[in-house]
Structure formats: C-alpha cells, structure tokens
N, C-alpha and C. Protein backbone atom coordinates (compact mmCIF):
# COMPACT_ATOMS: atom_id res chain seq x y z
N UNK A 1 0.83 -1.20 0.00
CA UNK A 1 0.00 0.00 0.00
C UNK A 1 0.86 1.25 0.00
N UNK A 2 1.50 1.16 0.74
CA UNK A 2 2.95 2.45 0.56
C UNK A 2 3.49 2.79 -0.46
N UNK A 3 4.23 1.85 -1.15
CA UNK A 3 4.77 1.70 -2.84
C UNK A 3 3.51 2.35 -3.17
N UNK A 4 2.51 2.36 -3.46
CA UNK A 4 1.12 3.25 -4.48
C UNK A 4 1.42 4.40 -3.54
N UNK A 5 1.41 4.68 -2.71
CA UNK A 5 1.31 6.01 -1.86
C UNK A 5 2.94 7.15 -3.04
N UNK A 6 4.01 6.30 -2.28
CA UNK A 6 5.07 6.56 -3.04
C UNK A 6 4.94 7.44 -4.45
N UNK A 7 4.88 5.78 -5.34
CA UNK A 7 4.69 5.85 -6.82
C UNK A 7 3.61 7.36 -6.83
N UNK A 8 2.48 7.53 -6.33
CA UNK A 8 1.94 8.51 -6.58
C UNK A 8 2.34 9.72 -6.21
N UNK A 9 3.33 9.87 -5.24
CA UNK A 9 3.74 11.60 -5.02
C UNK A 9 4.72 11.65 -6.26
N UNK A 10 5.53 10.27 -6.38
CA UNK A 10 6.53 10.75 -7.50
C UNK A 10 5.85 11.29 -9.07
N UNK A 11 4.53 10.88 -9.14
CA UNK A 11 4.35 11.11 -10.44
C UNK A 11 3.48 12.48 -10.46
N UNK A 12 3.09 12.77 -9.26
CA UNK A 12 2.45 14.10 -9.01
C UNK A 12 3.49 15.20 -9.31
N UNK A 13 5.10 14.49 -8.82
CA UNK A 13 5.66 16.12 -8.93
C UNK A 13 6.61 15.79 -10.04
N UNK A 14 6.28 14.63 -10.88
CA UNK A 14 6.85 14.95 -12.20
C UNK A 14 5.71 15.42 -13.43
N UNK A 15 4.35 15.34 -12.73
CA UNK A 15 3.75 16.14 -13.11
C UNK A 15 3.57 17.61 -12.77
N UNK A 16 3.74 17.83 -11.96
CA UNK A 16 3.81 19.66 -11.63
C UNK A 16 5.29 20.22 -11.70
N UNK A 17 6.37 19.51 -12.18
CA UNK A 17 7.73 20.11 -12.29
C UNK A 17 7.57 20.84 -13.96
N UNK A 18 6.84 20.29 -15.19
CA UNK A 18 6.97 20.78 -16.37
C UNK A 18 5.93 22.03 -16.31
N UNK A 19 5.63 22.43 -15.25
CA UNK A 19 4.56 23.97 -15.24
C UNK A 19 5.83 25.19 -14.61
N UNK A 20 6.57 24.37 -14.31
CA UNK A 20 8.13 24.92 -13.34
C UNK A 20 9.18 25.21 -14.07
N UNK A 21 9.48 24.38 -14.79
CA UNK A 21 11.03 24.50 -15.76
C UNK A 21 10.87 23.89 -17.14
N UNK A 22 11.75 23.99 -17.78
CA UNK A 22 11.43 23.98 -19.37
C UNK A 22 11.86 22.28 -19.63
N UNK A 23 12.57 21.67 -18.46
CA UNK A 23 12.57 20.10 -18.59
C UNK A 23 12.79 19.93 -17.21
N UNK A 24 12.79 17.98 -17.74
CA UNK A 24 12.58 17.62 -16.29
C UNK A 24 13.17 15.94 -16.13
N UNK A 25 14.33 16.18 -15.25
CA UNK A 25 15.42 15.27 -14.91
C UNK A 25 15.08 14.37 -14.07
N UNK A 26 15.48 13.09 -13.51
CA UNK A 26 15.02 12.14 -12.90
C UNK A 26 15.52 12.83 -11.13
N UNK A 27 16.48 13.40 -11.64
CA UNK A 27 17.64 13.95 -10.35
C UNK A 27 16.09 15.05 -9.98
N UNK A 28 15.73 15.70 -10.66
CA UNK A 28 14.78 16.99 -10.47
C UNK A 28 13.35 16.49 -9.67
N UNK A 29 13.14 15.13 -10.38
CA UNK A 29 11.68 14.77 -9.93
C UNK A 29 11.99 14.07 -8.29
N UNK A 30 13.52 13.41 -8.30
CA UNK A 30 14.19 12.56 -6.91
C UNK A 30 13.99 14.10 -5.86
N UNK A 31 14.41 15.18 -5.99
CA UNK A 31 15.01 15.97 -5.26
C UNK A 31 13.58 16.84 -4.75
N UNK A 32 12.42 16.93 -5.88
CA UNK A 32 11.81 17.41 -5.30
C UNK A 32 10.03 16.72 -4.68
N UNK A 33 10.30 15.24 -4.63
CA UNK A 33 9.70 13.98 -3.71
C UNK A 33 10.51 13.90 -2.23
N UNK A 34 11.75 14.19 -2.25
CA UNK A 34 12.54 14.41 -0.89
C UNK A 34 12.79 15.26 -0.24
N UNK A 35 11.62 16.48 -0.88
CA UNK A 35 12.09 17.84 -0.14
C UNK A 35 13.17 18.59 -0.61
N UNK A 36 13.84 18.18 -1.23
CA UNK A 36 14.82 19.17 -0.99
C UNK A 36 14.92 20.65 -2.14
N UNK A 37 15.99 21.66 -1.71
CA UNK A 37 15.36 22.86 -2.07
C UNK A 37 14.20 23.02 -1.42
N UNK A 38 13.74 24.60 -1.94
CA UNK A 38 12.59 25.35 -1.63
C UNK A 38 12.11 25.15 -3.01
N UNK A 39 10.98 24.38 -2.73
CA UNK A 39 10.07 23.85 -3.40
C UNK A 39 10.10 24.72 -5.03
N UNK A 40 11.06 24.42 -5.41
CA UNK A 40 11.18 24.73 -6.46
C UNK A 40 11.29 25.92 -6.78
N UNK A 41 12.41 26.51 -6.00
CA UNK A 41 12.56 27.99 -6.13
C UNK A 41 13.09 29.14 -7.34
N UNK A 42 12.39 29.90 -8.05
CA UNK A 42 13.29 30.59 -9.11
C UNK A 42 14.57 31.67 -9.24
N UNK A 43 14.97 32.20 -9.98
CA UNK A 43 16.15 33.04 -10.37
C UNK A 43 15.27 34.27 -9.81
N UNK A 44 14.34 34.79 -10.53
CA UNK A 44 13.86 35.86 -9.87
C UNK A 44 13.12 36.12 -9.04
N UNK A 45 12.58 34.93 -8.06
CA UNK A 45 12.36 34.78 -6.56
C UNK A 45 13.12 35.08 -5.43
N UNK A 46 13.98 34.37 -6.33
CA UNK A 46 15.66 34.66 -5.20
C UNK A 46 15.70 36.01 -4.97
N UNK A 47 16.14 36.79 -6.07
CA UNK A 47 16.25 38.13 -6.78
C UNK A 47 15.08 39.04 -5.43
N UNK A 48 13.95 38.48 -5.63
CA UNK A 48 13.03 39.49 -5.07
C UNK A 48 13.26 39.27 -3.74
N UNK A 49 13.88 37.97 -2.71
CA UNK A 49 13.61 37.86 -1.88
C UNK A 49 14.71 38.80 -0.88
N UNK A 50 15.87 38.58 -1.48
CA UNK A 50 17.39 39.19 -1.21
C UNK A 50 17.09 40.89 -1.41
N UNK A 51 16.49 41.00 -2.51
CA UNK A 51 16.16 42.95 -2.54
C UNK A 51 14.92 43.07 -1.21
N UNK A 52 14.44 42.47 -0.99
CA UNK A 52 13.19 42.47 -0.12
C UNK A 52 14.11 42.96 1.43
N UNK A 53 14.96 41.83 1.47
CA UNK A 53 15.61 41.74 2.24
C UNK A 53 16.56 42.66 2.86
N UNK A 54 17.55 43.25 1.31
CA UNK A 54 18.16 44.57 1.46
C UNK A 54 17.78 45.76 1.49
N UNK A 55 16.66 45.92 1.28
CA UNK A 55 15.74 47.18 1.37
C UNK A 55 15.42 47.68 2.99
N UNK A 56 15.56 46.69 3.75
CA UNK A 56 15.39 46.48 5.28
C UNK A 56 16.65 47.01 5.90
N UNK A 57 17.99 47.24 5.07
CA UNK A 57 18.95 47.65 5.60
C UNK A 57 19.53 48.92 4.94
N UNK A 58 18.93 49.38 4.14
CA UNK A 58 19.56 50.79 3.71
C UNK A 58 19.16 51.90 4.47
N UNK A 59 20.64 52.46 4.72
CA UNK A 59 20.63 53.74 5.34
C UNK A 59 21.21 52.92 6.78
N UNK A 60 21.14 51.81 6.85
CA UNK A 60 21.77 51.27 8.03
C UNK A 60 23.57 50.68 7.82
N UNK A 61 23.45 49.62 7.34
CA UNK A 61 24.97 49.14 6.35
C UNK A 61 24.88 48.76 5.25
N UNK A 62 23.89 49.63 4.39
CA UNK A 62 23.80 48.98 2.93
C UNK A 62 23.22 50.66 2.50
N UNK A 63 23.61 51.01 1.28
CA UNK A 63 22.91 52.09 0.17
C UNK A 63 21.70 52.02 -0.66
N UNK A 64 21.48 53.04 -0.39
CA UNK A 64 20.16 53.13 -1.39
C UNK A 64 20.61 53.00 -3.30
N UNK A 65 21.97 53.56 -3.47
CA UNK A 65 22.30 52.60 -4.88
C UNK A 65 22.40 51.92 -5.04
N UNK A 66 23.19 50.80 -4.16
CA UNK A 66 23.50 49.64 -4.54
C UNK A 66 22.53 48.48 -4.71
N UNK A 67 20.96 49.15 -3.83
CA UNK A 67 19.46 48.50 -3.80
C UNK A 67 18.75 48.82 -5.45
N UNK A 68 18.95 50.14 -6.09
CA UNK A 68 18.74 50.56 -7.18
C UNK A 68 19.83 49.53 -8.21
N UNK A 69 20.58 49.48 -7.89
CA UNK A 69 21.24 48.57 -8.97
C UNK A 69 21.28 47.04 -9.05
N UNK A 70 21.03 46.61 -7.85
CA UNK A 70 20.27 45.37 -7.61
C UNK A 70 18.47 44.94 -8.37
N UNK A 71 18.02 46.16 -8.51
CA UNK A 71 16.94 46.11 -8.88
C UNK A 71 16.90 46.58 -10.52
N UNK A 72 17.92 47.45 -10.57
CA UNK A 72 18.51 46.83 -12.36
C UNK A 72 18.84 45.73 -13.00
N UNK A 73 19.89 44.96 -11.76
CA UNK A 73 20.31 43.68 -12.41
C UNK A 73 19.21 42.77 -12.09
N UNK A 74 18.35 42.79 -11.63
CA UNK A 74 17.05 41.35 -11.78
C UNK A 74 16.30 42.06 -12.92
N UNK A 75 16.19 43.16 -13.51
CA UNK A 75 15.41 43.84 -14.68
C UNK A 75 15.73 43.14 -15.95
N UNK A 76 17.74 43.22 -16.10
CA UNK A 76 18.10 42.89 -16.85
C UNK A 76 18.36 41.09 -16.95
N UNK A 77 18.35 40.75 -15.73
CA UNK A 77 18.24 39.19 -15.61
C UNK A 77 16.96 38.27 -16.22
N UNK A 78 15.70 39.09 -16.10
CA UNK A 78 14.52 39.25 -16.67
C UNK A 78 14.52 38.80 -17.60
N UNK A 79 15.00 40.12 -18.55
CA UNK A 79 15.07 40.30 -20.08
C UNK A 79 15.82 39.52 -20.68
N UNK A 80 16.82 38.81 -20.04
CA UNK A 80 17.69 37.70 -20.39
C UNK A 80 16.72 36.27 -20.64
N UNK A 81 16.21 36.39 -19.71
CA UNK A 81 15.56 34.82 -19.41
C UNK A 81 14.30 35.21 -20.60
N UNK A 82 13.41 35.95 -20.29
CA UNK A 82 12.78 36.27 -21.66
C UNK A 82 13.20 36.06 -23.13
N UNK A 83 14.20 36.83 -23.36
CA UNK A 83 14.91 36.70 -24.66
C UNK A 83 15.18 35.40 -25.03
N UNK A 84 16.40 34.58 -24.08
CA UNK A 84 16.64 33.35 -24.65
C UNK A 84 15.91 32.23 -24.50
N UNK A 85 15.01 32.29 -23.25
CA UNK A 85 14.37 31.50 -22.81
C UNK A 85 12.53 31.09 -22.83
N UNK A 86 12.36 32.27 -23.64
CA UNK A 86 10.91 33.12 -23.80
C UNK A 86 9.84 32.37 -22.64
N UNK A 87 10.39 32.70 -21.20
CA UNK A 87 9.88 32.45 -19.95
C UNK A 87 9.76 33.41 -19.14
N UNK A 88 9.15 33.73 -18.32
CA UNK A 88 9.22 34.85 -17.66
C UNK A 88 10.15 34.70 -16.14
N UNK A 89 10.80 33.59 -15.71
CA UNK A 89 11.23 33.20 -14.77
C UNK A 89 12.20 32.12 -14.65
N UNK A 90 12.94 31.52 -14.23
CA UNK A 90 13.89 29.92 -14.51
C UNK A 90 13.91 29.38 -13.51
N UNK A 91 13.75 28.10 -13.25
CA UNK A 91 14.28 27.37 -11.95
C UNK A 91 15.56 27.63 -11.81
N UNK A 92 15.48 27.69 -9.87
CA UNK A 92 17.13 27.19 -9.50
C UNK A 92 17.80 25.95 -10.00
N UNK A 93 17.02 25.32 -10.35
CA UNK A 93 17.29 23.85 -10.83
C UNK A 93 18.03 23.63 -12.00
N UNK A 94 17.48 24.73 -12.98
CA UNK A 94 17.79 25.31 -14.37
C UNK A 94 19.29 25.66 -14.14
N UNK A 95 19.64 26.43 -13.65
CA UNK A 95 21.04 27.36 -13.20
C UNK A 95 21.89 26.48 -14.20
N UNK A 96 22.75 26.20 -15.08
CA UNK A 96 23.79 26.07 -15.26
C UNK A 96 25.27 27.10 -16.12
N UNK A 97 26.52 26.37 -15.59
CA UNK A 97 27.48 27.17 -16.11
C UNK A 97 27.49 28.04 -18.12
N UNK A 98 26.68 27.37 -18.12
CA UNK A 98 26.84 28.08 -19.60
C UNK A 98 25.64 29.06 -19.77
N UNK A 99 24.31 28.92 -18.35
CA UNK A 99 23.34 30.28 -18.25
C UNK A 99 24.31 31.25 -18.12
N UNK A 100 24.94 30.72 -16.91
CA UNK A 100 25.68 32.31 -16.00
C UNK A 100 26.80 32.65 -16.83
N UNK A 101 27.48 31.43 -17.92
CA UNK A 101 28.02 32.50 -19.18
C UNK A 101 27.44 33.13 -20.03
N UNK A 102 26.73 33.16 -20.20
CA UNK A 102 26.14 33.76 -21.15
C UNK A 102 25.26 35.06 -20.74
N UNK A 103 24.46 35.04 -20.00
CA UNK A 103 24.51 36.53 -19.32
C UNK A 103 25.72 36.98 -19.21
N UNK A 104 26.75 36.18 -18.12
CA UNK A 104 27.79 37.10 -17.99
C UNK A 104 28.53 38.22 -18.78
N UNK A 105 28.54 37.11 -20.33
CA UNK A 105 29.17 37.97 -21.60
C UNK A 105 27.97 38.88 -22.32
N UNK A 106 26.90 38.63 -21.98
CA UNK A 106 26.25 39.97 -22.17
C UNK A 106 26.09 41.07 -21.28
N UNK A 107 25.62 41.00 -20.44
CA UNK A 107 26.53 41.69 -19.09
C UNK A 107 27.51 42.78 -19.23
N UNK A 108 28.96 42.01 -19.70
CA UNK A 108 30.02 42.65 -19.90
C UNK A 108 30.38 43.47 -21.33
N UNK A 109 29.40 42.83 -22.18
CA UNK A 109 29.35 43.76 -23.57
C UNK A 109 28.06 44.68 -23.43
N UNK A 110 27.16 44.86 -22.54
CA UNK A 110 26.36 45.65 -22.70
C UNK A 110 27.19 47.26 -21.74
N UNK A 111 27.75 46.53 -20.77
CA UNK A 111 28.41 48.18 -19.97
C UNK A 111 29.07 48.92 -20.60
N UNK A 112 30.18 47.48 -21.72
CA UNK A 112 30.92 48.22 -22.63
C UNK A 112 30.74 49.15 -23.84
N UNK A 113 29.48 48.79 -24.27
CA UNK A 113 28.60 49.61 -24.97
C UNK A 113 28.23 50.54 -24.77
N UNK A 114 27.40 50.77 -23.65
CA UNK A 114 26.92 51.88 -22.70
C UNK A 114 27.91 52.89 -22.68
N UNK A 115 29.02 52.30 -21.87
CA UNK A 115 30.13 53.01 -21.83
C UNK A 115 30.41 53.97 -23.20
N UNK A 116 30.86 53.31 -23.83
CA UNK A 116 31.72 53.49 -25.19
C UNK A 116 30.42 55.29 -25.84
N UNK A 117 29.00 54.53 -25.35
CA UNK A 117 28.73 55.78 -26.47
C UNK A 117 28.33 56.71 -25.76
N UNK A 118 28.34 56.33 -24.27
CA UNK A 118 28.40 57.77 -22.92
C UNK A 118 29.51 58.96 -23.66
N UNK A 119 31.31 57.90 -23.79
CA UNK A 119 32.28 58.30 -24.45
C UNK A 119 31.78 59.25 -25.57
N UNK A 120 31.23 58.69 -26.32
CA UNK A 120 30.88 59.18 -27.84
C UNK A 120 30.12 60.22 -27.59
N UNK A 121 28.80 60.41 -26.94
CA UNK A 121 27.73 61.69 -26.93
C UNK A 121 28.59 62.66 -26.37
N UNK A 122 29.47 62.39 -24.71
CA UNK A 122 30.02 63.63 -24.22
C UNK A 122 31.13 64.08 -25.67
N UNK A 123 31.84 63.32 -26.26
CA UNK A 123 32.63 64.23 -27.53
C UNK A 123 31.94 64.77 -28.16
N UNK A 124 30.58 64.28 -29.04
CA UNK A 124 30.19 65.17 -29.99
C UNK A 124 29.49 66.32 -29.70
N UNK A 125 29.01 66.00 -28.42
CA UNK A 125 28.66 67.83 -27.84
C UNK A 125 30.01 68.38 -27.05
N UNK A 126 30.61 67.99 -26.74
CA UNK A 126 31.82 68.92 -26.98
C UNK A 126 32.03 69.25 -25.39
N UNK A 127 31.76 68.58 -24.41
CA UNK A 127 31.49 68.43 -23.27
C UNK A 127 33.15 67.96 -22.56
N UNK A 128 33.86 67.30 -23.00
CA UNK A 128 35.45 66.35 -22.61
C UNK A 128 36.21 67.44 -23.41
N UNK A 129 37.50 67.84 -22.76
CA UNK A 129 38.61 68.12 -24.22
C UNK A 129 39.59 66.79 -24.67
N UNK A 130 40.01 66.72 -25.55
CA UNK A 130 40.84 65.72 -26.03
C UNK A 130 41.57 64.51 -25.22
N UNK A 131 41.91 65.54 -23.85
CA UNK A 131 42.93 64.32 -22.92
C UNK A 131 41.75 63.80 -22.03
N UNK A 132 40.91 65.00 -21.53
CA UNK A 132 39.52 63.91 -20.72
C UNK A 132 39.08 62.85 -21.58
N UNK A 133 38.57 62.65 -23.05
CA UNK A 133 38.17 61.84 -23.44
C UNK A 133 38.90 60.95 -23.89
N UNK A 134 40.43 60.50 -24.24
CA UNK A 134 41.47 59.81 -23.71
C UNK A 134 41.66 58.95 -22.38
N UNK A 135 41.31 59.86 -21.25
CA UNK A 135 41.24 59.51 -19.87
C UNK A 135 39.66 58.64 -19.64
N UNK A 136 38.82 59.41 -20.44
CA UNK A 136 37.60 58.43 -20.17
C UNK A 136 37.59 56.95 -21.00
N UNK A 137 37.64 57.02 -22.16
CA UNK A 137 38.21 56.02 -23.01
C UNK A 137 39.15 54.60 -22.20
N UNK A 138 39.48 55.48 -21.85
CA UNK A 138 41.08 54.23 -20.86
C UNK A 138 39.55 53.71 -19.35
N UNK A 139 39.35 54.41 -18.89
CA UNK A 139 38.67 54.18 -17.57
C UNK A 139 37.27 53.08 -17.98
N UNK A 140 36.82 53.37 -19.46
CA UNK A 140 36.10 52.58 -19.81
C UNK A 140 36.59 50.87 -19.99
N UNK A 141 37.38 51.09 -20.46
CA UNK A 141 38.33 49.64 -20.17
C UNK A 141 38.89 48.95 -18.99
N UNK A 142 39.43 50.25 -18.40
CA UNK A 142 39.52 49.38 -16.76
C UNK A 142 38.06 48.60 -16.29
N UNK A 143 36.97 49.38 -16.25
CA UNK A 143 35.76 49.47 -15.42
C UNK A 143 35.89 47.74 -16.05
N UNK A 144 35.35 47.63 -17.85
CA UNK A 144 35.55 46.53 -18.27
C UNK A 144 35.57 45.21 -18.01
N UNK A 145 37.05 45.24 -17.61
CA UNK A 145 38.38 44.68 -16.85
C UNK A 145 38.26 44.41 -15.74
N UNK A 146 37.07 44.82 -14.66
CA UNK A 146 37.02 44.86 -13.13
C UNK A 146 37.73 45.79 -12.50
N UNK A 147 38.67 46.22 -13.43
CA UNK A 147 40.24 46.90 -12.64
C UNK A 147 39.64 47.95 -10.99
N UNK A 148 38.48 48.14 -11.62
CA UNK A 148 37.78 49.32 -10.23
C UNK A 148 37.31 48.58 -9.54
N UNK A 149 37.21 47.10 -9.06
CA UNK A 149 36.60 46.46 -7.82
C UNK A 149 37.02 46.81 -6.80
N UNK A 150 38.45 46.81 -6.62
CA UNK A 150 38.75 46.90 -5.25
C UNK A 150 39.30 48.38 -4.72
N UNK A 151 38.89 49.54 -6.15
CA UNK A 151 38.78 50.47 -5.16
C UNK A 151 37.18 50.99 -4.58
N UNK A 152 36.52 50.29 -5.69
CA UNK A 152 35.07 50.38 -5.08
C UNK A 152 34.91 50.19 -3.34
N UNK A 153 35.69 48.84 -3.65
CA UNK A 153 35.26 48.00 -2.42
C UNK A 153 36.03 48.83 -1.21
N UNK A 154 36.90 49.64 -1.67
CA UNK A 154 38.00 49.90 -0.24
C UNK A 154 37.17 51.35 0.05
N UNK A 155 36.35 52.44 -0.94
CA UNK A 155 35.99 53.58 -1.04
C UNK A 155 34.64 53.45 0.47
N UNK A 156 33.73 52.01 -0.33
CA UNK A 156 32.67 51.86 0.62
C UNK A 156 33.18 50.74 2.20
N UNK A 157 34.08 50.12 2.15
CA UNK A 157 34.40 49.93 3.52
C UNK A 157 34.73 51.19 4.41
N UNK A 158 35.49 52.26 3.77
CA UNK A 158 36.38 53.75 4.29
C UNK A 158 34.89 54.12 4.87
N UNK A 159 33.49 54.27 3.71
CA UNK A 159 32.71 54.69 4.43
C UNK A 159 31.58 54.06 5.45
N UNK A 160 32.15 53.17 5.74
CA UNK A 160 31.44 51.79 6.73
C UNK A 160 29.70 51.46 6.13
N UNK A 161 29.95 51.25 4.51
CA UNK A 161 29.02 50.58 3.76
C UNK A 161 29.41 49.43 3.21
N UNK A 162 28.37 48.68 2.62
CA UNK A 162 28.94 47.64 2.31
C UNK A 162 27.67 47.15 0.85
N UNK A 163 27.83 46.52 0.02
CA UNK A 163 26.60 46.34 -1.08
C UNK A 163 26.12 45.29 -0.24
C-alpha cells in the first residue's frame, strides 16, 4: 500500500515540475519527492527575496544605490531569461554554467557599450577636451576589466558601507 502512496507523489511532482522548468530530470523529480530545495525555487524569486531583504537595511549598512542597482540587475536578468528562454522566470534547478556564461558575456558587452557611447555623446557635444576623453576612453576599459573592484570595495568599507 505504501509503494502506491510513493509511486503517486513521485508522479504528481513529475507532473507539476513541467509547469516549473522547461525540462525535467530524474535527479529533479528525486530531489523534489525528498524535499529538498525550496520547493522549487526561481532566479527571480531569489532576486526578489534578497532585494526584499536589502531594502530592510539601507541607510543602516547597505545604500540606497547599490538596492537601485540590484533592482537593475534582476530587470536585466529578466530580459535575459525572456529573450533566450521566452519564460518569464527559470528554476534554481535550471542554473547552469553556460546560463551564467552567457549573461555574464552579455553583461560585460552591454556596460561596454553603454560606456563606449556615454564616451561618444560627451565628444560630440563637446562636453570632454581631447585628454579627458582619452582619460575616459582608458577608464572605460579598466571598469571593463574589473580593474575598479577593489577600489570600489575599499571607497565603501572607508565609508562603513557595504553592497
């Protein structure tokens, strides 16, 4: 009588896992008959729960930008999962190394972009002289590069903040 008890939760949540994620693994249907994870938790659940979370601490040891830019990057995390995924959301389950490459390298070509034609509008109105926009040019590449992490990071420890 148990085995039918069993057999039936397993096929219940390999039936309610394909309303969840775009497939569905034996490991996926094992893991979530045993509990484990939060019941099938998403990318932008997470996202909302952690901003939910940090919103509770700004103005205490956290900024009100770094909450604004947190709430950019789940915008643009969004639009990611939309675009390639034409979903409005992904399982944690989903997560793999070639998701988080692939945002990543869009990610890093979209700042560079941004960047580059910030560069471009302040020249053609005439806003930089020659060596500022030289100097900005170069800083756009560090940023790039990461090269500014750790003075970010040393600017907001100096001011006993933290992202």
């Amino acid at each position: 009588m148990q085995g039918k008890n069993i057999k039936a939760q397993i096929i219940k949540h390999y039936q309610y896992l394909p309303d969840r994620v775009a497939f569905v693994t034996a490991e996926m249907v094992r893991n979530a008959y045993q509990g484990m994870g939060s019941e099938y938790e998403t990318l932008l659940g997470a996202f909302d729960k952690d901003i939910e979370n940090f919103k509770k601490r700004v103005g205490k040891d956290r900024t009100k930008s770094t909450l604004s830019a947190m709430k950019l990057s789940r915008g643009s995390v969004a639009d990611f999962i939309q675009a390639h995924y034409r979903r409005k959301d992904i399982s944690m389950l989903e997560l793999t190394p070639d998701f988080i490459a692939s945002l990543a390298e869009i990610a890093v070509t979209t700042i560079k972009n941004v960047a580059q034609w910030l560069v471009w509008v302040a020249k053609e109105i005439g806003h930089l002289t020659d060596m500022e926009l030289h100097r900005a040019d170069s800083e756009v590449g560090d940023i790039v590069d990461g090269k500014y992490d750790w003075r970010i990071e040393k600017l907001e420890n100096h001011n006993g903040l933290t992202r």
